[in-house]
N, C-alpha and C. Protein backbone atom coordinates (compact mmCIF):
# COMPACT_ATOMS: atom_id res chain seq x y z
N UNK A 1 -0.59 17.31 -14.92
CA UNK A 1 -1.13 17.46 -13.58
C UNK A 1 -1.38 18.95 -13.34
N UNK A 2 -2.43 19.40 -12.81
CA UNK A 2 -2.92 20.51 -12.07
C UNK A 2 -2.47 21.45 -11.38
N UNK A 3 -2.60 22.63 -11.12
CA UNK A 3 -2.01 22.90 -9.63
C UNK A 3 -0.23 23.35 -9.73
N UNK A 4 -0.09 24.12 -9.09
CA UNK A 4 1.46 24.49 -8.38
C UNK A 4 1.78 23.54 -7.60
N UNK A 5 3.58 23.61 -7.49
CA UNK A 5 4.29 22.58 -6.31
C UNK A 5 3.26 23.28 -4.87
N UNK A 6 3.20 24.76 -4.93
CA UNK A 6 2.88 25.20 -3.51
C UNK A 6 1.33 25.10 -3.12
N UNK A 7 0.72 24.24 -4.30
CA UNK A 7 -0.91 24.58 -4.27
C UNK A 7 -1.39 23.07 -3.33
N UNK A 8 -1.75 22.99 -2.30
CA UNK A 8 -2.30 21.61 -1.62
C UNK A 8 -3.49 20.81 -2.40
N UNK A 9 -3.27 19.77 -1.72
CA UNK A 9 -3.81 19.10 -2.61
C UNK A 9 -4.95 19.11 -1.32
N UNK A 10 -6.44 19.21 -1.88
CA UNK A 10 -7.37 19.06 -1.36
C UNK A 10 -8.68 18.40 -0.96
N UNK A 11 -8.69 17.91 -2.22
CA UNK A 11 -9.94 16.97 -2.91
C UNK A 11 -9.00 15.52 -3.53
N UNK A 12 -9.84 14.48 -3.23
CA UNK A 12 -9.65 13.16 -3.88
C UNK A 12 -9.15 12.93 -4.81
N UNK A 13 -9.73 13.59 -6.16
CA UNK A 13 -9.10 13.61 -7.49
C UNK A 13 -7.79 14.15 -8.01
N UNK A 14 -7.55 15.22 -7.37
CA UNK A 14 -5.81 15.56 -7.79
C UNK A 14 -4.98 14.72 -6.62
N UNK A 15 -5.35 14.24 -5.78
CA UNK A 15 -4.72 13.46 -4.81
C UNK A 15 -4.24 11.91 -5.60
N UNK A 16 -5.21 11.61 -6.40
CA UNK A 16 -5.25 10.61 -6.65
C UNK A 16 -4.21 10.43 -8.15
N UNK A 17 -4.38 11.37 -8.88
CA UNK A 17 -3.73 12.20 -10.14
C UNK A 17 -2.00 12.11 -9.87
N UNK A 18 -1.58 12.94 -8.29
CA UNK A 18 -0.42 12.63 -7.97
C UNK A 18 -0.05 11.28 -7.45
N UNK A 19 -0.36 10.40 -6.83
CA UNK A 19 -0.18 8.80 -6.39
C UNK A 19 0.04 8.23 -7.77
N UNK A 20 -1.03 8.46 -8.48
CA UNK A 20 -0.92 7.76 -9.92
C UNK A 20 -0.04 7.91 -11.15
N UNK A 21 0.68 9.07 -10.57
CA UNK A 21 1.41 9.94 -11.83
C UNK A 21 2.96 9.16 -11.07
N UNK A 22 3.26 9.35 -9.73
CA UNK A 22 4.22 9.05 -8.99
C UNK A 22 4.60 7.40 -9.29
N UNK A 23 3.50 6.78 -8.95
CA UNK A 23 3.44 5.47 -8.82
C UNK A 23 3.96 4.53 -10.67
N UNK A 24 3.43 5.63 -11.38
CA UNK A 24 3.58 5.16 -12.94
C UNK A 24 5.29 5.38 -13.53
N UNK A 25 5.69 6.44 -12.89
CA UNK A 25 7.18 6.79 -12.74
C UNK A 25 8.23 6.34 -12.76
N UNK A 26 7.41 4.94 -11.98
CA UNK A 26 8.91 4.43 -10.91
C UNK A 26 8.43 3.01 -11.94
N UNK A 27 7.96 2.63 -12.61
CA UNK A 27 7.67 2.07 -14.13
C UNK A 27 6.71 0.88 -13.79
N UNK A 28 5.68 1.43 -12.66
CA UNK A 28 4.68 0.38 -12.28
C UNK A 28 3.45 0.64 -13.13
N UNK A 29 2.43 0.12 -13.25
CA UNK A 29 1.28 0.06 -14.31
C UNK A 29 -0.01 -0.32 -13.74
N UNK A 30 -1.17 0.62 -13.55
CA UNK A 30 -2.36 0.17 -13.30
C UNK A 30 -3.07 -0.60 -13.77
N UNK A 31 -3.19 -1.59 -12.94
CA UNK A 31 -4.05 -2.71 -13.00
C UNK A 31 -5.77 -2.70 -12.89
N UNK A 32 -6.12 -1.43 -11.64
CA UNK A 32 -7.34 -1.54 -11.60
C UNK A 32 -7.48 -0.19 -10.78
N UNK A 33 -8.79 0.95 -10.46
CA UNK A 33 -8.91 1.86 -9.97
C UNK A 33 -10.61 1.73 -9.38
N UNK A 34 -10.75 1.74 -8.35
CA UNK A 34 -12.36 1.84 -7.85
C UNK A 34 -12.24 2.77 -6.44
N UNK A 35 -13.56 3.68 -7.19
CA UNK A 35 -13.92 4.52 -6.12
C UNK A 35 -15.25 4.45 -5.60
N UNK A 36 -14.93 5.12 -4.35
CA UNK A 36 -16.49 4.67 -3.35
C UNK A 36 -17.01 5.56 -2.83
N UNK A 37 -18.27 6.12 -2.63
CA UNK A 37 -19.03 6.91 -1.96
C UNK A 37 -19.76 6.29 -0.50
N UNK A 38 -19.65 6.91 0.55
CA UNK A 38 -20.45 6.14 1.56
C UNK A 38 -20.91 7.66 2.49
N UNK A 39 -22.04 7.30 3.00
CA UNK A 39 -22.46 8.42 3.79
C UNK A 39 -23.17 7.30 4.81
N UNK A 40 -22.47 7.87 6.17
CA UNK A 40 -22.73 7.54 7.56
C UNK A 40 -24.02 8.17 8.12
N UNK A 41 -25.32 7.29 8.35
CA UNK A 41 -26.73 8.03 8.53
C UNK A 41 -26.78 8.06 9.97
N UNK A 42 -26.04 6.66 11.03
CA UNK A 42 -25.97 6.91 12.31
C UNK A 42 -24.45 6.77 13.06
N UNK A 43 -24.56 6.89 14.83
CA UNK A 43 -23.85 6.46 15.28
C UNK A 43 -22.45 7.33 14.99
N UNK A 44 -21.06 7.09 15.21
CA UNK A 44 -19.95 8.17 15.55
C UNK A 44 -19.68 8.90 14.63
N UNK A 45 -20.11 8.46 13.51
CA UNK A 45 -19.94 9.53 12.07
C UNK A 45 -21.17 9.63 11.59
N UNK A 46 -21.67 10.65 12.61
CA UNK A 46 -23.27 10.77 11.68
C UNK A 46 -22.73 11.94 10.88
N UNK A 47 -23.50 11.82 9.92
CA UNK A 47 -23.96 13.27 8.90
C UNK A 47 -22.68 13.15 7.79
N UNK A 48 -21.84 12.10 8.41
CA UNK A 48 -20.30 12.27 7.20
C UNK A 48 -20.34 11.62 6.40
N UNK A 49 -19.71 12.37 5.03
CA UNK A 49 -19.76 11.46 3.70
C UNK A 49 -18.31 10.87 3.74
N UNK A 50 -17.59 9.50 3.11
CA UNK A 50 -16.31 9.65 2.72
C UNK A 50 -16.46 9.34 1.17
N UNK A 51 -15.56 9.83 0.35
CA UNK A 51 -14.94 9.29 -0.77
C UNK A 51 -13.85 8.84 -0.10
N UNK A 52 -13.48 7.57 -1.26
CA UNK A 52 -12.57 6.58 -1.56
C UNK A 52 -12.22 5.84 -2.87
N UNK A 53 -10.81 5.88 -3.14
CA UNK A 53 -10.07 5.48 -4.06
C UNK A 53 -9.40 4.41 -3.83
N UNK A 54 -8.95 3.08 -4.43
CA UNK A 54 -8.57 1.76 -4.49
C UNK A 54 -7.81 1.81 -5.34
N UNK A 55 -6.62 1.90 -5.76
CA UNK A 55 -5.79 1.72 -7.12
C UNK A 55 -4.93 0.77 -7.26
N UNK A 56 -4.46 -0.06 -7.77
CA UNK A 56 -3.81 -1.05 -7.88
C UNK A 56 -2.70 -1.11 -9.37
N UNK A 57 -1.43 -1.68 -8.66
CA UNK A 57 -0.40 -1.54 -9.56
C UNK A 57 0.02 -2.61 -9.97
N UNK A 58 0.77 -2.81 -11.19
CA UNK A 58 1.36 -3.98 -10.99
C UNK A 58 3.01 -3.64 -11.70
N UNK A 59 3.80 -4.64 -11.85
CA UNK A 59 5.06 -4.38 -12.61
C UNK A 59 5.16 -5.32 -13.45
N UNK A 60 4.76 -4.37 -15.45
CA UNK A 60 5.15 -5.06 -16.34
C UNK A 60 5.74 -6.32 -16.82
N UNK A 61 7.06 -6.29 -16.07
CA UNK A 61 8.23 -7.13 -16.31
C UNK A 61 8.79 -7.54 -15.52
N UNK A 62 8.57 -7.77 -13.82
CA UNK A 62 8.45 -8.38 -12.92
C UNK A 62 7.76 -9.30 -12.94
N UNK A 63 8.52 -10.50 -13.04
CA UNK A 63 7.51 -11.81 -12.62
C UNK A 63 7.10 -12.03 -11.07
N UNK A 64 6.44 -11.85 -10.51
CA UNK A 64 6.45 -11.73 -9.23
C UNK A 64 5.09 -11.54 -8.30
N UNK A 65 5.06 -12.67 -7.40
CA UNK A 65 3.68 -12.43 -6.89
C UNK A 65 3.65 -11.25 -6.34
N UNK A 66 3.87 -9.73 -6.59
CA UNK A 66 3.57 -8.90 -5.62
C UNK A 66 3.29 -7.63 -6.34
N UNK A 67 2.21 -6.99 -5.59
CA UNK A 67 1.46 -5.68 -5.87
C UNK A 67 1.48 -4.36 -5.27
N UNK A 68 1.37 -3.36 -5.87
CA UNK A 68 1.58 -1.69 -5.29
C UNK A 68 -0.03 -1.85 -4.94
N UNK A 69 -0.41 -1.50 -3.90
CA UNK A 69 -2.26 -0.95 -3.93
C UNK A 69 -2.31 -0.23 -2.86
N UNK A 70 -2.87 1.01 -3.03
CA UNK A 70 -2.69 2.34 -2.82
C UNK A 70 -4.57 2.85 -2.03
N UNK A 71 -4.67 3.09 -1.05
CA UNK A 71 -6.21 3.52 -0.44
C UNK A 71 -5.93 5.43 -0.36
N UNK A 72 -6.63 5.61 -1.11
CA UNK A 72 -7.01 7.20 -0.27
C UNK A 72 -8.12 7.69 0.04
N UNK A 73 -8.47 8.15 1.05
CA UNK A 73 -9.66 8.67 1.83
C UNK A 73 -9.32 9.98 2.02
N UNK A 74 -11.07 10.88 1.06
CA UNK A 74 -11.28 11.96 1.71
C UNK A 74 -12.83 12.19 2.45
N UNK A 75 -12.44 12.84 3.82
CA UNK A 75 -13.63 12.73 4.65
C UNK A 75 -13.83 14.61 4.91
N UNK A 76 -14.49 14.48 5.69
CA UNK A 76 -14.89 15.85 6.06
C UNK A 76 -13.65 16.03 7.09
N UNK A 77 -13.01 15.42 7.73
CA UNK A 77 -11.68 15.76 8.33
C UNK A 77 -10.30 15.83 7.89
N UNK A 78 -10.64 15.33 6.43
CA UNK A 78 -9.00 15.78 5.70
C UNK A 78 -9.07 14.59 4.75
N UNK A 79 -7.83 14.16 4.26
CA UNK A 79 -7.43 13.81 3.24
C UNK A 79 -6.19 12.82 4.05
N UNK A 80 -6.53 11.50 3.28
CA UNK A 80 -5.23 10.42 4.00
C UNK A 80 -5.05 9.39 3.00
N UNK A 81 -4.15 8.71 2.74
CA UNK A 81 -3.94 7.43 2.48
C UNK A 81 -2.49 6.81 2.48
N UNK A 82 -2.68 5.49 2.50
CA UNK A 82 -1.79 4.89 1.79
C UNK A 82 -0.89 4.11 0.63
N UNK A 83 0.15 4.16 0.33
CA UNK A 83 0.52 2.82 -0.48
C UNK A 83 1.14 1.69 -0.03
N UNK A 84 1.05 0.36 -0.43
CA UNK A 84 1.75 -0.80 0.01
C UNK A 84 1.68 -1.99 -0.63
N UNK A 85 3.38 -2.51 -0.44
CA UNK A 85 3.99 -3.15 -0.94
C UNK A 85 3.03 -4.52 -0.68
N UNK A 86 2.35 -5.58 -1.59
CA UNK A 86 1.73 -6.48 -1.40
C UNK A 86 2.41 -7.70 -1.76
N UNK A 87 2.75 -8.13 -0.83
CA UNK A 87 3.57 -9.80 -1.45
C UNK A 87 2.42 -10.93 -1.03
N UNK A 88 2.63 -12.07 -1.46
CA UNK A 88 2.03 -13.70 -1.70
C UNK A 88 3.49 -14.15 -0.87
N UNK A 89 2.97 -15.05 0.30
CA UNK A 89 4.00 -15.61 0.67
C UNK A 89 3.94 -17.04 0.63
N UNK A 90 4.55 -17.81 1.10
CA UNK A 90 4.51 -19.65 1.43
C UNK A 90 3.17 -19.68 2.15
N UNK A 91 2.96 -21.12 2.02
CA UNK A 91 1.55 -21.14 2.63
C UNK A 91 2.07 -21.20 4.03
N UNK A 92 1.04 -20.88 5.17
CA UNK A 92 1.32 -20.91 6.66
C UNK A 92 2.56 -22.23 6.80
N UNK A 93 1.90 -23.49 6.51
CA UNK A 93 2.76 -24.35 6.96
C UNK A 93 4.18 -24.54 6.30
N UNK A 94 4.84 -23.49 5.20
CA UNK A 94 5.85 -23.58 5.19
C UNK A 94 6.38 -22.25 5.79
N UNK A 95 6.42 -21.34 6.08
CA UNK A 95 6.43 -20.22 7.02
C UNK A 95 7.83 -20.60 7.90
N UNK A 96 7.45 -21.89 8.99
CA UNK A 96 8.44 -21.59 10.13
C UNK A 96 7.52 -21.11 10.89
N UNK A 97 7.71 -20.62 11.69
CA UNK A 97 7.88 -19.26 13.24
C UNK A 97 7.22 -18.38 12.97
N UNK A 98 6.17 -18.42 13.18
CA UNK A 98 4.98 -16.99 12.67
C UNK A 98 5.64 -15.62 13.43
N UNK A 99 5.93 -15.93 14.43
CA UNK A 99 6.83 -14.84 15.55
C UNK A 99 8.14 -14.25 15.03
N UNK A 100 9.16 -15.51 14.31
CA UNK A 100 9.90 -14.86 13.93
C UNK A 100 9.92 -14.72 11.98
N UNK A 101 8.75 -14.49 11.85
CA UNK A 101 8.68 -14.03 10.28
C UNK A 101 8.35 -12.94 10.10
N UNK A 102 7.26 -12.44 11.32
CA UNK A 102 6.87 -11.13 11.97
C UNK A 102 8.23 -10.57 12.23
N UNK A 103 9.05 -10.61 13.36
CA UNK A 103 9.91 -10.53 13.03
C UNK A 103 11.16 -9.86 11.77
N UNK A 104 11.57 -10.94 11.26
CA UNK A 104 11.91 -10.70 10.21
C UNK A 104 11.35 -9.68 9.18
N UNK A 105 10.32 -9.63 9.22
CA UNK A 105 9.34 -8.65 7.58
C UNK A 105 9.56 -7.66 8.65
N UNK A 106 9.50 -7.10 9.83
CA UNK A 106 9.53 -6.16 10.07
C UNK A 106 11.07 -5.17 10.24
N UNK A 107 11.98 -5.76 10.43
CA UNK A 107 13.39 -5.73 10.16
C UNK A 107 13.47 -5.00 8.72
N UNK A 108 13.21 -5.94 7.72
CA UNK A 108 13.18 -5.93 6.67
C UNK A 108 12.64 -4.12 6.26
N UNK A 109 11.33 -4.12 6.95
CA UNK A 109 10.87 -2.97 6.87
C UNK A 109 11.48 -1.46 7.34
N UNK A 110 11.89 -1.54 8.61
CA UNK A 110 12.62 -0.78 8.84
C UNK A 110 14.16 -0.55 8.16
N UNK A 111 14.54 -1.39 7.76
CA UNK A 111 15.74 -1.15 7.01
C UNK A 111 15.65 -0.80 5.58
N UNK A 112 13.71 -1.17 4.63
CA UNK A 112 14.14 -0.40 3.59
C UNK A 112 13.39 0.53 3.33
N UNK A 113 12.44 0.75 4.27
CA UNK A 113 10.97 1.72 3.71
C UNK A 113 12.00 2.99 4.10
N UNK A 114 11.45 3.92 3.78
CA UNK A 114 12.10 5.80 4.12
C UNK A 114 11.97 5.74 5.34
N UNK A 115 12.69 6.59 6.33
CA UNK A 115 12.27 6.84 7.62
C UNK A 115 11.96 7.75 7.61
N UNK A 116 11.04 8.50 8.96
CA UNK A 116 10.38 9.25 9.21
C UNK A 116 9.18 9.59 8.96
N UNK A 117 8.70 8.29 8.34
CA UNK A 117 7.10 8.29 7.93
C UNK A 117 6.48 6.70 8.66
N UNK A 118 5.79 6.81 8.66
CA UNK A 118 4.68 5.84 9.42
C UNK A 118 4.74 4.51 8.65
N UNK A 119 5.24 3.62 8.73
CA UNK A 119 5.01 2.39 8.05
C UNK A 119 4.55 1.04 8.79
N UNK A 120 3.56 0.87 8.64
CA UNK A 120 2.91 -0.19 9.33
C UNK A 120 3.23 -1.44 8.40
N UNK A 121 2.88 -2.93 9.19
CA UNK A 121 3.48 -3.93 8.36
C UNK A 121 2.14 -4.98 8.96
N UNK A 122 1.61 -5.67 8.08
CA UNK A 122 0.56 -6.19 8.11
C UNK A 122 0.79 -7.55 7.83
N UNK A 123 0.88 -8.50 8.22
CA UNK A 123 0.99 -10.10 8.12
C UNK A 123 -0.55 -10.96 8.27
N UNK A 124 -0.88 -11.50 7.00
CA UNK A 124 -2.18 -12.07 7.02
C UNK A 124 -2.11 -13.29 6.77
N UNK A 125 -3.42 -13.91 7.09
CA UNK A 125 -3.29 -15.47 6.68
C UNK A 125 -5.35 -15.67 6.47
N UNK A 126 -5.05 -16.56 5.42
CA UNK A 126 -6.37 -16.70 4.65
C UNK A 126 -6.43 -18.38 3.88
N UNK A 127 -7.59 -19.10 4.90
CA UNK A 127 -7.78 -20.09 3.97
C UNK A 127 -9.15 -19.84 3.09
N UNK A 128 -9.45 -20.70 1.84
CA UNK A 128 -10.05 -20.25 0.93
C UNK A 128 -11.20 -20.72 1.30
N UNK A 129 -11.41 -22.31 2.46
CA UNK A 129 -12.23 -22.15 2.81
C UNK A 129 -12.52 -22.41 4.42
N UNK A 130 -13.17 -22.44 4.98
CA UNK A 130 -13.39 -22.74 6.47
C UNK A 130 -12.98 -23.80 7.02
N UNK A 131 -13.07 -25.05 5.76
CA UNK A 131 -13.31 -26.36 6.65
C UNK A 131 -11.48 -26.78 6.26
N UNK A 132 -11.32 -26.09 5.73
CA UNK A 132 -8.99 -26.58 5.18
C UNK A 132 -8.52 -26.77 6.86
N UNK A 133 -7.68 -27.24 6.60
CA UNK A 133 -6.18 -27.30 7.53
C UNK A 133 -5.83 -25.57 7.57
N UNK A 134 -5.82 -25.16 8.40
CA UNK A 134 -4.71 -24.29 9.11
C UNK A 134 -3.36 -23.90 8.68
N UNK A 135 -3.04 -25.24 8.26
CA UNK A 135 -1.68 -25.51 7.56
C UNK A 135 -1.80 -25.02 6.35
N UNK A 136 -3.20 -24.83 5.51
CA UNK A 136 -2.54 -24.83 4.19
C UNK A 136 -3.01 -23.13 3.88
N UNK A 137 -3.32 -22.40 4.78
CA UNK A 137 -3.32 -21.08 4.90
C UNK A 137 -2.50 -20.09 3.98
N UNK A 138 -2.87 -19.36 3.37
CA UNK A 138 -2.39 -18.65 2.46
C UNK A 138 -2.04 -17.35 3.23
N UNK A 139 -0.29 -16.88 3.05
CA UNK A 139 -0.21 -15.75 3.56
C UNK A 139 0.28 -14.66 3.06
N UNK A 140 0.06 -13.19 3.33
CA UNK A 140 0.32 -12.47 2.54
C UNK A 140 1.05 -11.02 3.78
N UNK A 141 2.08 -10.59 2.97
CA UNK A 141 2.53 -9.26 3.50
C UNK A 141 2.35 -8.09 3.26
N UNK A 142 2.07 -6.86 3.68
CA UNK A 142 1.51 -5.37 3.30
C UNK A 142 2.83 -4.94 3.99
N UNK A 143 3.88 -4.02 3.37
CA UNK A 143 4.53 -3.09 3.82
C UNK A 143 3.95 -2.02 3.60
N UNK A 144 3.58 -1.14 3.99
CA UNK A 144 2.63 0.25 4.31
C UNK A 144 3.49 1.60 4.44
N UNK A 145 3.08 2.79 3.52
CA UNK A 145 3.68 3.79 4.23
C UNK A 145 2.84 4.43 3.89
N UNK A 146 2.43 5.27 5.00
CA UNK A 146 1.06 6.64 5.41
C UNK A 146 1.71 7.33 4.98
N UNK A 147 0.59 8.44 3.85
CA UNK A 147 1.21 9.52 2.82
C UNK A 147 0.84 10.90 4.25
N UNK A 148 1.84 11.42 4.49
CA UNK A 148 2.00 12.61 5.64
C UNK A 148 1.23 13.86 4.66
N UNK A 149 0.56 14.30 6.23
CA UNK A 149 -0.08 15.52 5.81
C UNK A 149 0.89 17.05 5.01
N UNK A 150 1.95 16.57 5.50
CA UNK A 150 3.16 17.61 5.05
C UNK A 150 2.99 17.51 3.54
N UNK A 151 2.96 16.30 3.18
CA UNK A 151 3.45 15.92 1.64
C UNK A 151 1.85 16.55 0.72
N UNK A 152 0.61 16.61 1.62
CA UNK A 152 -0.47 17.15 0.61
C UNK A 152 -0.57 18.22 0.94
N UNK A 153 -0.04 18.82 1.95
CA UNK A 153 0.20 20.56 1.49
C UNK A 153 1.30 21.27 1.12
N UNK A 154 2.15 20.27 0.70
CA UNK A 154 3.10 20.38 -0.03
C UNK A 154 2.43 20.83 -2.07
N UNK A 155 2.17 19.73 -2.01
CA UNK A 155 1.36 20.01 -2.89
C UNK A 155 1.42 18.93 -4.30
N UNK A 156 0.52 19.01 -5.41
CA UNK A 156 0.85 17.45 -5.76
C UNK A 156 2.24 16.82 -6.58
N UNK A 157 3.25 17.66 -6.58
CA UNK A 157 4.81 17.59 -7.49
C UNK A 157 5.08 16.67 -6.13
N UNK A 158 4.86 17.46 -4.50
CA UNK A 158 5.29 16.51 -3.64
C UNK A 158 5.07 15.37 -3.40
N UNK A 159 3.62 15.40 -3.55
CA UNK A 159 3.01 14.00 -3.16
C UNK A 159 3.47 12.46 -4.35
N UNK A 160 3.56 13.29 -6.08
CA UNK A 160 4.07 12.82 -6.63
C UNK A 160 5.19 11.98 -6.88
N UNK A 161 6.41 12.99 -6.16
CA UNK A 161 7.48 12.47 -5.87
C UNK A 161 7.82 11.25 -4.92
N UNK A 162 6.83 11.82 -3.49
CA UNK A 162 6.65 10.77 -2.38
C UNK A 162 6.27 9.15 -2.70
N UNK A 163 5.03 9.24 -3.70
CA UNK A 163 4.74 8.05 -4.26
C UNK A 163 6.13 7.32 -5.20
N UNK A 164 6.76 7.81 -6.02
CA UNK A 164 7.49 7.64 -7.01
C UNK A 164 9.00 6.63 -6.45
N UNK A 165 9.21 7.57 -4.96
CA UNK A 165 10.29 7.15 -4.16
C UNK A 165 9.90 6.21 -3.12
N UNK A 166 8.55 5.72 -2.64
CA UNK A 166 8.47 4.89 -2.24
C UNK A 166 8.37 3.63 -2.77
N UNK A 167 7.67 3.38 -4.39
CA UNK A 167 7.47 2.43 -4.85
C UNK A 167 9.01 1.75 -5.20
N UNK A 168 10.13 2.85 -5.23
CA UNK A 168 11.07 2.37 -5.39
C UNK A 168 11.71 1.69 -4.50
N UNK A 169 11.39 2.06 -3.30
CA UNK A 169 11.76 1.32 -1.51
C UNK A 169 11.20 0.13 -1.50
N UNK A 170 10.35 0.02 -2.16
CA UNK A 170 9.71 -0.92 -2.50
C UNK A 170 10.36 -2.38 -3.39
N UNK A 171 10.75 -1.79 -4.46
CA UNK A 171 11.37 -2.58 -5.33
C UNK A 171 12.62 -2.90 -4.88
N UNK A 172 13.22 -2.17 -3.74
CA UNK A 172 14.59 -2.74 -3.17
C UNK A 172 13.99 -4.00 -2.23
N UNK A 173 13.07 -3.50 -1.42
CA UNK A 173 12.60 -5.15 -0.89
C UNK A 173 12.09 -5.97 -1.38
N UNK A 174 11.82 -6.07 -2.42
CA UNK A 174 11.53 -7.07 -3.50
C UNK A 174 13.10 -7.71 -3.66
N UNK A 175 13.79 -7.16 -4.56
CA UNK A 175 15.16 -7.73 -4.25
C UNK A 175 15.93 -8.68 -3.33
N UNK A 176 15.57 -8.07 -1.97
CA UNK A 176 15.88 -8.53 -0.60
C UNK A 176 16.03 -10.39 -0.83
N UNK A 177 16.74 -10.95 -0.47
CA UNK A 177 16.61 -12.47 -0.48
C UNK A 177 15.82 -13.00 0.70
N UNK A 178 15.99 -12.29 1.39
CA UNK A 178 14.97 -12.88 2.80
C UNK A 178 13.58 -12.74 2.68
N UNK A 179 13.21 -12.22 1.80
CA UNK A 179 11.97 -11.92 1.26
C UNK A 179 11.72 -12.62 0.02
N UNK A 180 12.37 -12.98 -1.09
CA UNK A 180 12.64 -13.67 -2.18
C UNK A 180 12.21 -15.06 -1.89
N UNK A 181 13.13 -15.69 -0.69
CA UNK A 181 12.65 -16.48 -0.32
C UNK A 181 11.47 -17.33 0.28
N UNK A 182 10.80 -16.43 0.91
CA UNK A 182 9.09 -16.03 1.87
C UNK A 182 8.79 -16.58 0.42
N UNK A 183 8.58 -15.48 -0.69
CA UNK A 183 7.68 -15.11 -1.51
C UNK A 183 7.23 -17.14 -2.16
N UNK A 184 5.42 -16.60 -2.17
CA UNK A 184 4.93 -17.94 -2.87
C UNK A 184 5.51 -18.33 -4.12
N UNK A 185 5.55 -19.42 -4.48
CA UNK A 185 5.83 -20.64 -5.74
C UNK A 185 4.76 -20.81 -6.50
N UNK A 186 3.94 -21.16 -5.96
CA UNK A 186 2.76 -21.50 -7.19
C UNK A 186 1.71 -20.60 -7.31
């Protein structure tokens, strides 16, 4: 990797260099990497370009429906992204209590992600096609943690590290039985 601990990370590519170096660490394995160019011609982002990075992890020797996938965006206003914990859960209709599963994953979250960083928690539901039952809804969890501006002008050893120790926060909620349990069967 590039760069001093004290050198910020600025541009997409060493940003992406540290997530990937961090993320490989903690003994996860890329699955897939796509990047995107888009330039905004009208409307609230005129004249702005973004790059974007998509990376996706998986774990070797984990049998387990669940994935590291990682977004970073650089715009003309800075440099952001995230990583997050991707689980496969029961289909809707074995769930229970959509309220208290929300709930629960979010508990869950606060008790294992790091504190003091931003972790959003995302609960989805997806049938494959329009005309299914409701019931047989496929759902999925995102535990999220926003990589802090501290950590990319820190520089990329930090950002490195940051990734490295979250994927591991990660792998403790994997563990979790209350989550073990959620997690899909087939």
């Amino acid at each position: 990797m590039s760069g001093s601990a004290a050198d910020p990370i600025l541009t997409l590519e060493p940003f992406i260099e540290a997530v990937r170096e961090g993320v490989e660490h903690a003994g996860w394995e890329l699955s897939g990497l796509q990047k995107t160019t888009s330039h905004q011609f009208e409307g609230r982002w005129e004249g702005d370009s973004t790059r974007s990075a998509y990376l996706f992890f998986h774990h070797p020797t984990a049998d387990l429906p669940a994935s590291v996938d990682v977004y970073l965006d650089e715009t003309s206003r800075g440099l952001r992204g995230n990583l997050a914990l991707v689980v496969d859960l029961r289909r809707l209709s074995q769930l229970g209590d959509v309220e208290a599963q929300l709930q629960r994953l979010s508990r869950l979250a606060d008790e294992g992600l790091p504190s003091g960083y931003r972790t959003p928690l995302t609960l989805r539901f997806r049938l494959r096609d329009g005309g299914r039952p409701a019931s047989e809804a496929e759902t999925e969890v995102r535990f999220k943690l926003k990589v802090p501006g501290e950590a990319l002008d820190a520089g990329p050893s930090a950002v490195s590290a940051l990734a490295s120790g979250v994927v591991k926060s990660f792998e403790v909620l994997l563990q979790q039985a209350e989550l073990r349990d959620e997690m899909a069967r087939d």
